[in-house]
Protein backbone atom coordinates (compact mmCIF):
# COMPACT_ATOMS: atom_id res chain seq x y z
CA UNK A 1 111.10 110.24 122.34
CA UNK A 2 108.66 108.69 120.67
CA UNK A 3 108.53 105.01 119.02
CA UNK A 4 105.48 105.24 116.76
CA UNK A 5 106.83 107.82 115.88
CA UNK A 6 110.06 107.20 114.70
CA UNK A 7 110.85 105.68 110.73
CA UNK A 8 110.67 102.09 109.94
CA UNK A 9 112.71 101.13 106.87
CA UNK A 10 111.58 97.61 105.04
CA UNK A 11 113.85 96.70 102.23
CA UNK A 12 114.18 100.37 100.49
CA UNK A 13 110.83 101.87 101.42
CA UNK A 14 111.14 104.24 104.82
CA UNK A 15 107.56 104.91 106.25
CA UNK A 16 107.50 108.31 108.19
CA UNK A 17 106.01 106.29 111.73
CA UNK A 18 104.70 103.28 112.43
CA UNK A 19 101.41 103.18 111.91
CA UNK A 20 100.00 101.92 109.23
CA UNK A 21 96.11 101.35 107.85
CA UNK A 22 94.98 98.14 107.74
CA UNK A 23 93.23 96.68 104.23
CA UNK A 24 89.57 97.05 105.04
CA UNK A 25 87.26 96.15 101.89
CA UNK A 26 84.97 99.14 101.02
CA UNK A 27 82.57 97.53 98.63
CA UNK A 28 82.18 100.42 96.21
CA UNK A 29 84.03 99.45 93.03
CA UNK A 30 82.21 98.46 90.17
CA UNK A 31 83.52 95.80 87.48
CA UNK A 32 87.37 96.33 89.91
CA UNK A 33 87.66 99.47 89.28
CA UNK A 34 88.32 101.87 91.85
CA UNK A 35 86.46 105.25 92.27
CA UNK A 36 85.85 108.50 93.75
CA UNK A 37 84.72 106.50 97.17
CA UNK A 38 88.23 104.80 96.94
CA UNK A 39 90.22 108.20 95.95
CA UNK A 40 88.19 110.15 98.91
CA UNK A 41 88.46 107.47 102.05
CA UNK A 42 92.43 106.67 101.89
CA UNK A 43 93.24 110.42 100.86
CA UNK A 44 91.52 111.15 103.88
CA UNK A 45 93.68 108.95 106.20
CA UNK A 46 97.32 109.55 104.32
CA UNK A 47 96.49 113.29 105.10
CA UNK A 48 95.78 112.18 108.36
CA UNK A 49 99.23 111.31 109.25
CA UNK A 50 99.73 107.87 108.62
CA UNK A 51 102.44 106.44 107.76
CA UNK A 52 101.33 103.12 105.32
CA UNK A 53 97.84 103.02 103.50
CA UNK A 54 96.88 99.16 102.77
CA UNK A 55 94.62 99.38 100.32
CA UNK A 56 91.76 96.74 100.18
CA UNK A 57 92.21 93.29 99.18
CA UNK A 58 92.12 93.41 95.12
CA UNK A 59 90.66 90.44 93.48
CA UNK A 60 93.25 88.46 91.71
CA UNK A 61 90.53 86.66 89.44
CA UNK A 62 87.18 87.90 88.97
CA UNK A 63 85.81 84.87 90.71
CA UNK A 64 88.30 85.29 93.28
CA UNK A 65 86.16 88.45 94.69
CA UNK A 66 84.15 88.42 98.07
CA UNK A 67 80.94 90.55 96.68
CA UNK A 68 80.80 91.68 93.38
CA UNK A 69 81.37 95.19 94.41
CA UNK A 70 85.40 94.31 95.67
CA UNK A 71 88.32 95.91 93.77
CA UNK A 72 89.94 93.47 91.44
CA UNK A 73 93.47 93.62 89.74
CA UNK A 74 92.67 90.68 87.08
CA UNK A 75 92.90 93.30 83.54
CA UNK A 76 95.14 95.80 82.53
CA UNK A 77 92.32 98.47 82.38
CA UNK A 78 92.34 98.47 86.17
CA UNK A 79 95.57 99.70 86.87
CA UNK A 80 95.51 103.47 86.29
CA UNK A 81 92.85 104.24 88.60
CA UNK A 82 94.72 103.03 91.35
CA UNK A 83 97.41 104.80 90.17
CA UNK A 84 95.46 107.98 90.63
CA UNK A 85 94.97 107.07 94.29
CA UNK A 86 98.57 105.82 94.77
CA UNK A 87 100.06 109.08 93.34
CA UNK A 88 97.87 111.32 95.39
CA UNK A 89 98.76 109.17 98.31
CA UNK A 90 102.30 109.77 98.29
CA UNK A 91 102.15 113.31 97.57
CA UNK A 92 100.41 112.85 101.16
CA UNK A 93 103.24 111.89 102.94
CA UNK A 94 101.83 108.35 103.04
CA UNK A 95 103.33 104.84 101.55
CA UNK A 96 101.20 103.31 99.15
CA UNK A 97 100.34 99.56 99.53
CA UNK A 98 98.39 97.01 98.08
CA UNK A 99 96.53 93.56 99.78
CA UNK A 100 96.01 90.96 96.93
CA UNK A 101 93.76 88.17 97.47
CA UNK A 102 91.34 85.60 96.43
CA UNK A 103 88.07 84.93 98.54
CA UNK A 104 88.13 81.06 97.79
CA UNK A 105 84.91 79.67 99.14
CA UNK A 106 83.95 83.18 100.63
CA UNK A 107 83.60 84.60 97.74
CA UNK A 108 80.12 85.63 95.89
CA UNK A 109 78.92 87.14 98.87
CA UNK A 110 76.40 89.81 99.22
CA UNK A 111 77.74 93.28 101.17
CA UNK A 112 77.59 92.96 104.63
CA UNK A 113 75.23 95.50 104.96
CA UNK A 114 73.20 93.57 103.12
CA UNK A 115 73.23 90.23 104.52
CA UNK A 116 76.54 88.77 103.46
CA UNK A 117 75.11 85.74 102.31
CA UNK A 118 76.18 83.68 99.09
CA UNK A 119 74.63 85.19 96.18
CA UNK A 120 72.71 82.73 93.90
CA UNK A 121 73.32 82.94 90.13
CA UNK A 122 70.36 84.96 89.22
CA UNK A 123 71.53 87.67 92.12
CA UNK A 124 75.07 88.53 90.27
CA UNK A 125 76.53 84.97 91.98
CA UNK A 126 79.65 82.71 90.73
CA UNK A 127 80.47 79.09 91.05
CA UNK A 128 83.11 78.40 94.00
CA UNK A 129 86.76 76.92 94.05
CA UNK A 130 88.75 75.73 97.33
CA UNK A 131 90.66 73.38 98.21
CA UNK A 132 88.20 70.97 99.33
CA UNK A 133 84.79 70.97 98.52
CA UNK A 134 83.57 72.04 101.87
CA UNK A 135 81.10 75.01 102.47
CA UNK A 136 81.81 77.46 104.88
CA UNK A 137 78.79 77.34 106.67
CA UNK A 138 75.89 79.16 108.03
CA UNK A 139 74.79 82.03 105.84
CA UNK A 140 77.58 81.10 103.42
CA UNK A 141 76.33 77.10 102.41
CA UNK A 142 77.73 76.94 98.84
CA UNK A 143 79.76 73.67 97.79
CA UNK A 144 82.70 75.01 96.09
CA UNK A 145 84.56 72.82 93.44
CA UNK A 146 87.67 71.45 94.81
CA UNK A 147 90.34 73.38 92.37
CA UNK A 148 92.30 71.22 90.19
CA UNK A 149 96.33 71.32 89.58
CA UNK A 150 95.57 73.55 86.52
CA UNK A 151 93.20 75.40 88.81
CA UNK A 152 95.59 76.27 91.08
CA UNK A 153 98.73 77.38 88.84
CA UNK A 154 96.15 79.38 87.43
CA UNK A 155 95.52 80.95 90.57
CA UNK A 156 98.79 81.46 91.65
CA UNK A 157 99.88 83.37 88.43
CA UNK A 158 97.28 85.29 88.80
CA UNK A 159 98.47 86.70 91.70
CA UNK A 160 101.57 87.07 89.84
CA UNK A 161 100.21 89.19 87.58
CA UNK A 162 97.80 90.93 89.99
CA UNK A 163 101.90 92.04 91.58
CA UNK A 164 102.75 93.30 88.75
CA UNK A 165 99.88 95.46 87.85
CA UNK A 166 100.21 96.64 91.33
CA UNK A 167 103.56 97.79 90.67
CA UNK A 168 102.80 99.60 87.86
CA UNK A 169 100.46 101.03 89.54
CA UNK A 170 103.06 102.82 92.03
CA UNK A 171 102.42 100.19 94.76
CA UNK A 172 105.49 99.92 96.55
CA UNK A 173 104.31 98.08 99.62
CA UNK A 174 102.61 94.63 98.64
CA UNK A 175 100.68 92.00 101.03
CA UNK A 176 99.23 89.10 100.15
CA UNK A 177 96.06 87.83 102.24
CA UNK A 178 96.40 84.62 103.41
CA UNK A 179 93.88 84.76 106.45
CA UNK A 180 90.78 84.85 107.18
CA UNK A 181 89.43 81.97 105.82
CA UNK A 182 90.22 83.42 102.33
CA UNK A 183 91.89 81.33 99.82
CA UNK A 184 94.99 80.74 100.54
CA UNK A 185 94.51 80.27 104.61
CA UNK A 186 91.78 77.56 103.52
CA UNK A 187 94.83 75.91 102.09
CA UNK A 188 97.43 75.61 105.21
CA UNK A 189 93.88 74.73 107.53
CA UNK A 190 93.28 71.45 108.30
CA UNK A 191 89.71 72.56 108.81
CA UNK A 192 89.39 73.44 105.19
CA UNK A 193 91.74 71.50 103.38
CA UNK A 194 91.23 67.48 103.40
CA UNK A 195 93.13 67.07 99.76
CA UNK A 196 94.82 63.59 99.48
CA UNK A 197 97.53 64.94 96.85
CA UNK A 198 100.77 66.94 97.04
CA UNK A 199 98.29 70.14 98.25
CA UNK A 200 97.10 68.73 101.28
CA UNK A 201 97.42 66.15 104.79
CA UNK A 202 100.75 67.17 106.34
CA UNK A 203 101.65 70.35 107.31
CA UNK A 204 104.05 70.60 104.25
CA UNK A 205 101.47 70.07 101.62
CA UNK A 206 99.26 72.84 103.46
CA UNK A 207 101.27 75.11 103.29
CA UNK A 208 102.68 74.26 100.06
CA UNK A 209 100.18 76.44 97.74
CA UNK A 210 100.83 80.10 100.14
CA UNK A 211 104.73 79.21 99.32
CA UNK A 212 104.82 78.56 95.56
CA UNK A 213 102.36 81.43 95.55
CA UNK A 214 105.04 83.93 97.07
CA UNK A 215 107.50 82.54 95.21
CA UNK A 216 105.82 83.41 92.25
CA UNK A 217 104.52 86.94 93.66
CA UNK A 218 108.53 87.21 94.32
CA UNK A 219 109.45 86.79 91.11
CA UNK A 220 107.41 89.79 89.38
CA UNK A 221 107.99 91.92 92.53
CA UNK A 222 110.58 93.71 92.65
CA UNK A 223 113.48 92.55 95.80
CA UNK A 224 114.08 96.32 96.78
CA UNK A 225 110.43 96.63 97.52
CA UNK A 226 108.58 95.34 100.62
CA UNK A 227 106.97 91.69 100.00
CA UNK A 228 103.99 91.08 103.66
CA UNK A 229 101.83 88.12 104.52
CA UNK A 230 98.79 88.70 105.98
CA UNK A 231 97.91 85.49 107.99
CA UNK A 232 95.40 83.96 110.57
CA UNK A 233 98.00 83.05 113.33
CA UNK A 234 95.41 80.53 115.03
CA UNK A 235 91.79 79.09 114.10
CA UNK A 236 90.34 79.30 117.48
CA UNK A 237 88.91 75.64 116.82
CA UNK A 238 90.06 72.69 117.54
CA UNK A 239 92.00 70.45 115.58
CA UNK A 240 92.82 73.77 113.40
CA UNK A 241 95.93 75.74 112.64
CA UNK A 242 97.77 76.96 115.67
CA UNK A 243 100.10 79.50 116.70
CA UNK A 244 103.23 77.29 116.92
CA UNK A 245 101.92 76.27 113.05
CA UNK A 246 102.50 79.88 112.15
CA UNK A 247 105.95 80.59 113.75
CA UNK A 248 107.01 77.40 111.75
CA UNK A 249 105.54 79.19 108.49
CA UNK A 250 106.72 82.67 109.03
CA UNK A 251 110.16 80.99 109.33
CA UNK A 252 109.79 79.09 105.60
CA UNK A 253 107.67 82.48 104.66
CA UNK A 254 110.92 84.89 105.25
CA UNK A 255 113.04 81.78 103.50
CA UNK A 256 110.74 82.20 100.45
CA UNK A 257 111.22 86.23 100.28
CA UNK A 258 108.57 87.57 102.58
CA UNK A 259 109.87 90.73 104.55
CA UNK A 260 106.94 91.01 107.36
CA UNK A 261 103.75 89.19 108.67
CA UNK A 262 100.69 90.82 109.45
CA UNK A 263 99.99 88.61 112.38
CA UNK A 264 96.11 88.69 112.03
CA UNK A 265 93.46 85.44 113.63
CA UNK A 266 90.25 83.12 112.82
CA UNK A 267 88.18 83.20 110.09
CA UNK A 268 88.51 80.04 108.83
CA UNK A 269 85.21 78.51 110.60
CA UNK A 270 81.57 79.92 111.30
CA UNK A 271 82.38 78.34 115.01
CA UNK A 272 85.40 79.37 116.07
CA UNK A 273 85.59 79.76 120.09
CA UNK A 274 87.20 83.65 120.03
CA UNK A 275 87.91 84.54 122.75
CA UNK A 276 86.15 88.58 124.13
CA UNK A 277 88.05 90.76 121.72
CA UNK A 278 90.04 93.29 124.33
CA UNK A 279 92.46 95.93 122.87
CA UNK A 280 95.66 94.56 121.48
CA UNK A 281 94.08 90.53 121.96
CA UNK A 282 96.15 89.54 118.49
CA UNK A 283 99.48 91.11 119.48
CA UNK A 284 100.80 88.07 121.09
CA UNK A 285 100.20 86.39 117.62
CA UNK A 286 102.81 88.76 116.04
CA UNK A 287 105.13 89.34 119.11
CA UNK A 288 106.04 85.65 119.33
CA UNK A 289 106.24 85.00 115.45
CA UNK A 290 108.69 88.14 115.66
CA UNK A 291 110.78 86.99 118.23
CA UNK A 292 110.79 83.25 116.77
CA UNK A 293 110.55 83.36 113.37
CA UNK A 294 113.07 86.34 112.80
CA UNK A 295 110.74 88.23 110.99
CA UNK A 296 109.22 91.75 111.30
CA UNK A 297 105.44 91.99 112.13
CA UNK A 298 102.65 94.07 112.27
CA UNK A 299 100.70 94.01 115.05
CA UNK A 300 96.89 94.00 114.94
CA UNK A 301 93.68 94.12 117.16
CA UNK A 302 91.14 97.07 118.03
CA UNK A 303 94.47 99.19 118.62
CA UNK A 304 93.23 102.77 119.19
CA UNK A 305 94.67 103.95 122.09
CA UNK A 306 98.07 105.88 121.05
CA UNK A 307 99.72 104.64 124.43
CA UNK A 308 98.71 101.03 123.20
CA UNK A 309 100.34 101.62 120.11
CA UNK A 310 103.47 103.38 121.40
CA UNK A 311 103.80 100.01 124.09
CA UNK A 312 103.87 97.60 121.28
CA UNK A 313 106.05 99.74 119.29
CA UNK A 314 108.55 100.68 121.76
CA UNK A 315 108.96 97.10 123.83
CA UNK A 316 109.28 95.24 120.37
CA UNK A 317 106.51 93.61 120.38
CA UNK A 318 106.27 94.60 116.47
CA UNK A 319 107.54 96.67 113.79
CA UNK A 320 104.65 98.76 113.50
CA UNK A 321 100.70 98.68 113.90
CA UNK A 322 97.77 98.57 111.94
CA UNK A 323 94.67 100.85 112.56
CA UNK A 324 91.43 99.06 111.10
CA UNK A 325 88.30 100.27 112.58
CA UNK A 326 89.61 103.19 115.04
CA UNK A 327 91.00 104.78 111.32
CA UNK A 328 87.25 104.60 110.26
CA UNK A 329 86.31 106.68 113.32
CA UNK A 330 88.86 109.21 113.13
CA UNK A 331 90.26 109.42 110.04
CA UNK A 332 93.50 111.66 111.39
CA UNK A 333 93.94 109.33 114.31
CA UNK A 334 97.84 109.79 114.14
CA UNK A 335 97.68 113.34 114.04
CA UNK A 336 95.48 113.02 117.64
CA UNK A 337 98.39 110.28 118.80
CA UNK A 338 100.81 112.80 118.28
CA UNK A 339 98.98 114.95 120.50
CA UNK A 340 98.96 112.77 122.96
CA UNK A 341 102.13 111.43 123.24
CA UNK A 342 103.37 115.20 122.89
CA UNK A 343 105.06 114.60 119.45
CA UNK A 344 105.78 117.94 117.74
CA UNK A 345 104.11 117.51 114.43
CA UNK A 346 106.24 117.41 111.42
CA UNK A 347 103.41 116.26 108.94
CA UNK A 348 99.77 116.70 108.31
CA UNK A 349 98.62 119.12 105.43
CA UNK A 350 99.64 122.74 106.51
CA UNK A 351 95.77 123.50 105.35
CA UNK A 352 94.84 121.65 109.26
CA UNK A 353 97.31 123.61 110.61
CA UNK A 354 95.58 125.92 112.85
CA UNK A 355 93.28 123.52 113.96
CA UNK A 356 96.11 121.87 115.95
């Protein structure tokens, strides 16, 4: 019998297996708003079999986005088409979710495909907060402003309100990104955060903005519904954060009401020593914040073989896995698991039937 295969109840949300589609950004909204592109892509892959769609990261604050082409959940008038998606979504089979973010000093960015580079003001750019006033680096050299107190309550009920536009958009599965050098993992990095007040210095302070922010999230989000972290479990650089940093903030993470990590890494520095990405490298990351912290995880990391994922599944090693770039491939990658690991079908549109 199957592991991927089998339900995974979170709080009261049951996903029909255990794989799930990571938040990849799409770059096609315009103003937030999601579209046709948006509607098309993760309708494809909830017919496809899985069993959580993570919608892209959605801009908390319109300066909070990493190109000006991201999805945003800042205003009221972009809830209902997301709702579209979301309803469609379920009828699919498929649990809708949500990542919420805020780029910090990676934000105002030009597409990757066309250069990624910070825009300038006259190319559609924005002024920069962070918590220090460091630039990233490299192709990304602007000085943000290092965010004031007011700054960052701001910021944090903004994510409270981005939650509860999410919910009434019919998200029932909500993550908030706190990796990747975004935002709120430029907080808890020592790399990225050299504040002198109550936001930065010891590891309490640095982590101290990514807790009141879940608190707050908490506190708009409903408790019967799923509440995930995405995080960077290590910098790769020295003198950065480190895995043993993570197990001790999954632990006060799960105190503050968070129900799973997404155990991602790096990001948080153009130098970072990674090591040669391999399938599964990152599921260590999860596996030992699972078994330490007490908390469910998702495991992560150029998963696309199905015996992979039924390994990690099946020896514990986490809750359930994310598909990123395999799911761009082959948009009914669980429907070809299934195949493999001789799962009799019970899902899929009965349209695909006979080509099965």
């Amino acid at each position: 019998m199957s592991t991927l295969f089998s339900p995974f109840q979170l709080k009261s949300v049951t996903l029909r297996n255990r794989i799930g589609i990571s938040p990849m950004c799409q770059y096609q909204a315009s103003e937030g708003i999601a579209g046709d592109w948006h509607l098309m892509h993760y309708g494809a892959r909830a017919a496809g079999g899985a069993g959580l769609i993570i919608v892209e990261a959605a801009a908390v604050a319109a300066n909070g986005r990493i190109t000006p082409h991201d999805l945003g959940l800042w205003a009221d008038w972009q809830i209902e088409p997301l709702a579209q998606i979301n309803r469609f979504l379920k009828a699919q089979g498929a649990v809708p979710g949500l990542q919420i973010g805020h780029a910090g000093r990676k934000a105002s960015c030009a597409r990757p495909w066309e250069g990624g580079a910070h825009l300038a003001a006259d190319a559609g750019g924005w002024p920069l907060i962070a918590p220090s006033a460091l630039p990233f680096g490299e192709a990304l050299s602007k000085v943000p402003a290092e965010m004031t107190g007011q700054q960052i309550c701001e910021t944090q009920m903004a994510f409270a309100a981005a939650a509860g536009r999410a919910r009434q958009a019919g998200v029932e599965w909500l993550e908030i990104n706190a990796a990747h050098g975004y935002l709120a993992h430029s907080f808890y990095s020592p790399l990225s955060n050299r504040r002198t007040d109550g936001y930065g210095g010891s590891f309490d302070n640095r982590v101290r903005f990514l807790l009141e922010t879940v608190k707050t999230v908490r506190q708009v989000w409903p408790e019967q519904l799923p509440l995930t972290v995405r995080i960077s479990a290590t910098d790769w650089a020295d003198g950065g954060w480190t895995l043993e940093d993570s197990v001790e903030l999954a632990r006060r993470l799960k105190a503050a009401g968070v129900d799973l990590i997404d155990a991602s890494a790096g990001g948080a520095v153009p130098d970072a020593a990674v090591p040669a990405p391999k399938p599964g490298f990152q599921v260590p990351f999860g596996e030992r914040i699972r078994a330490e912290a007490g908390i469910a995880t998702a495991a992560v990391g150029l998963i696309a073989d199905p015996m992979l994922a039924e390994a990690i599944v099946s020896k514990g090693r986490a809750d359930i896995v994310l598909i990123g770039r395999e799911s761009l491939r082959d948009p009914h990658w669980p429907l070809h698991a299934a195949q493999t690991l001789g799962v009799r079908q019970s899902f899929g549109p009965p349209q695909y039937s006979r080509a099965w």
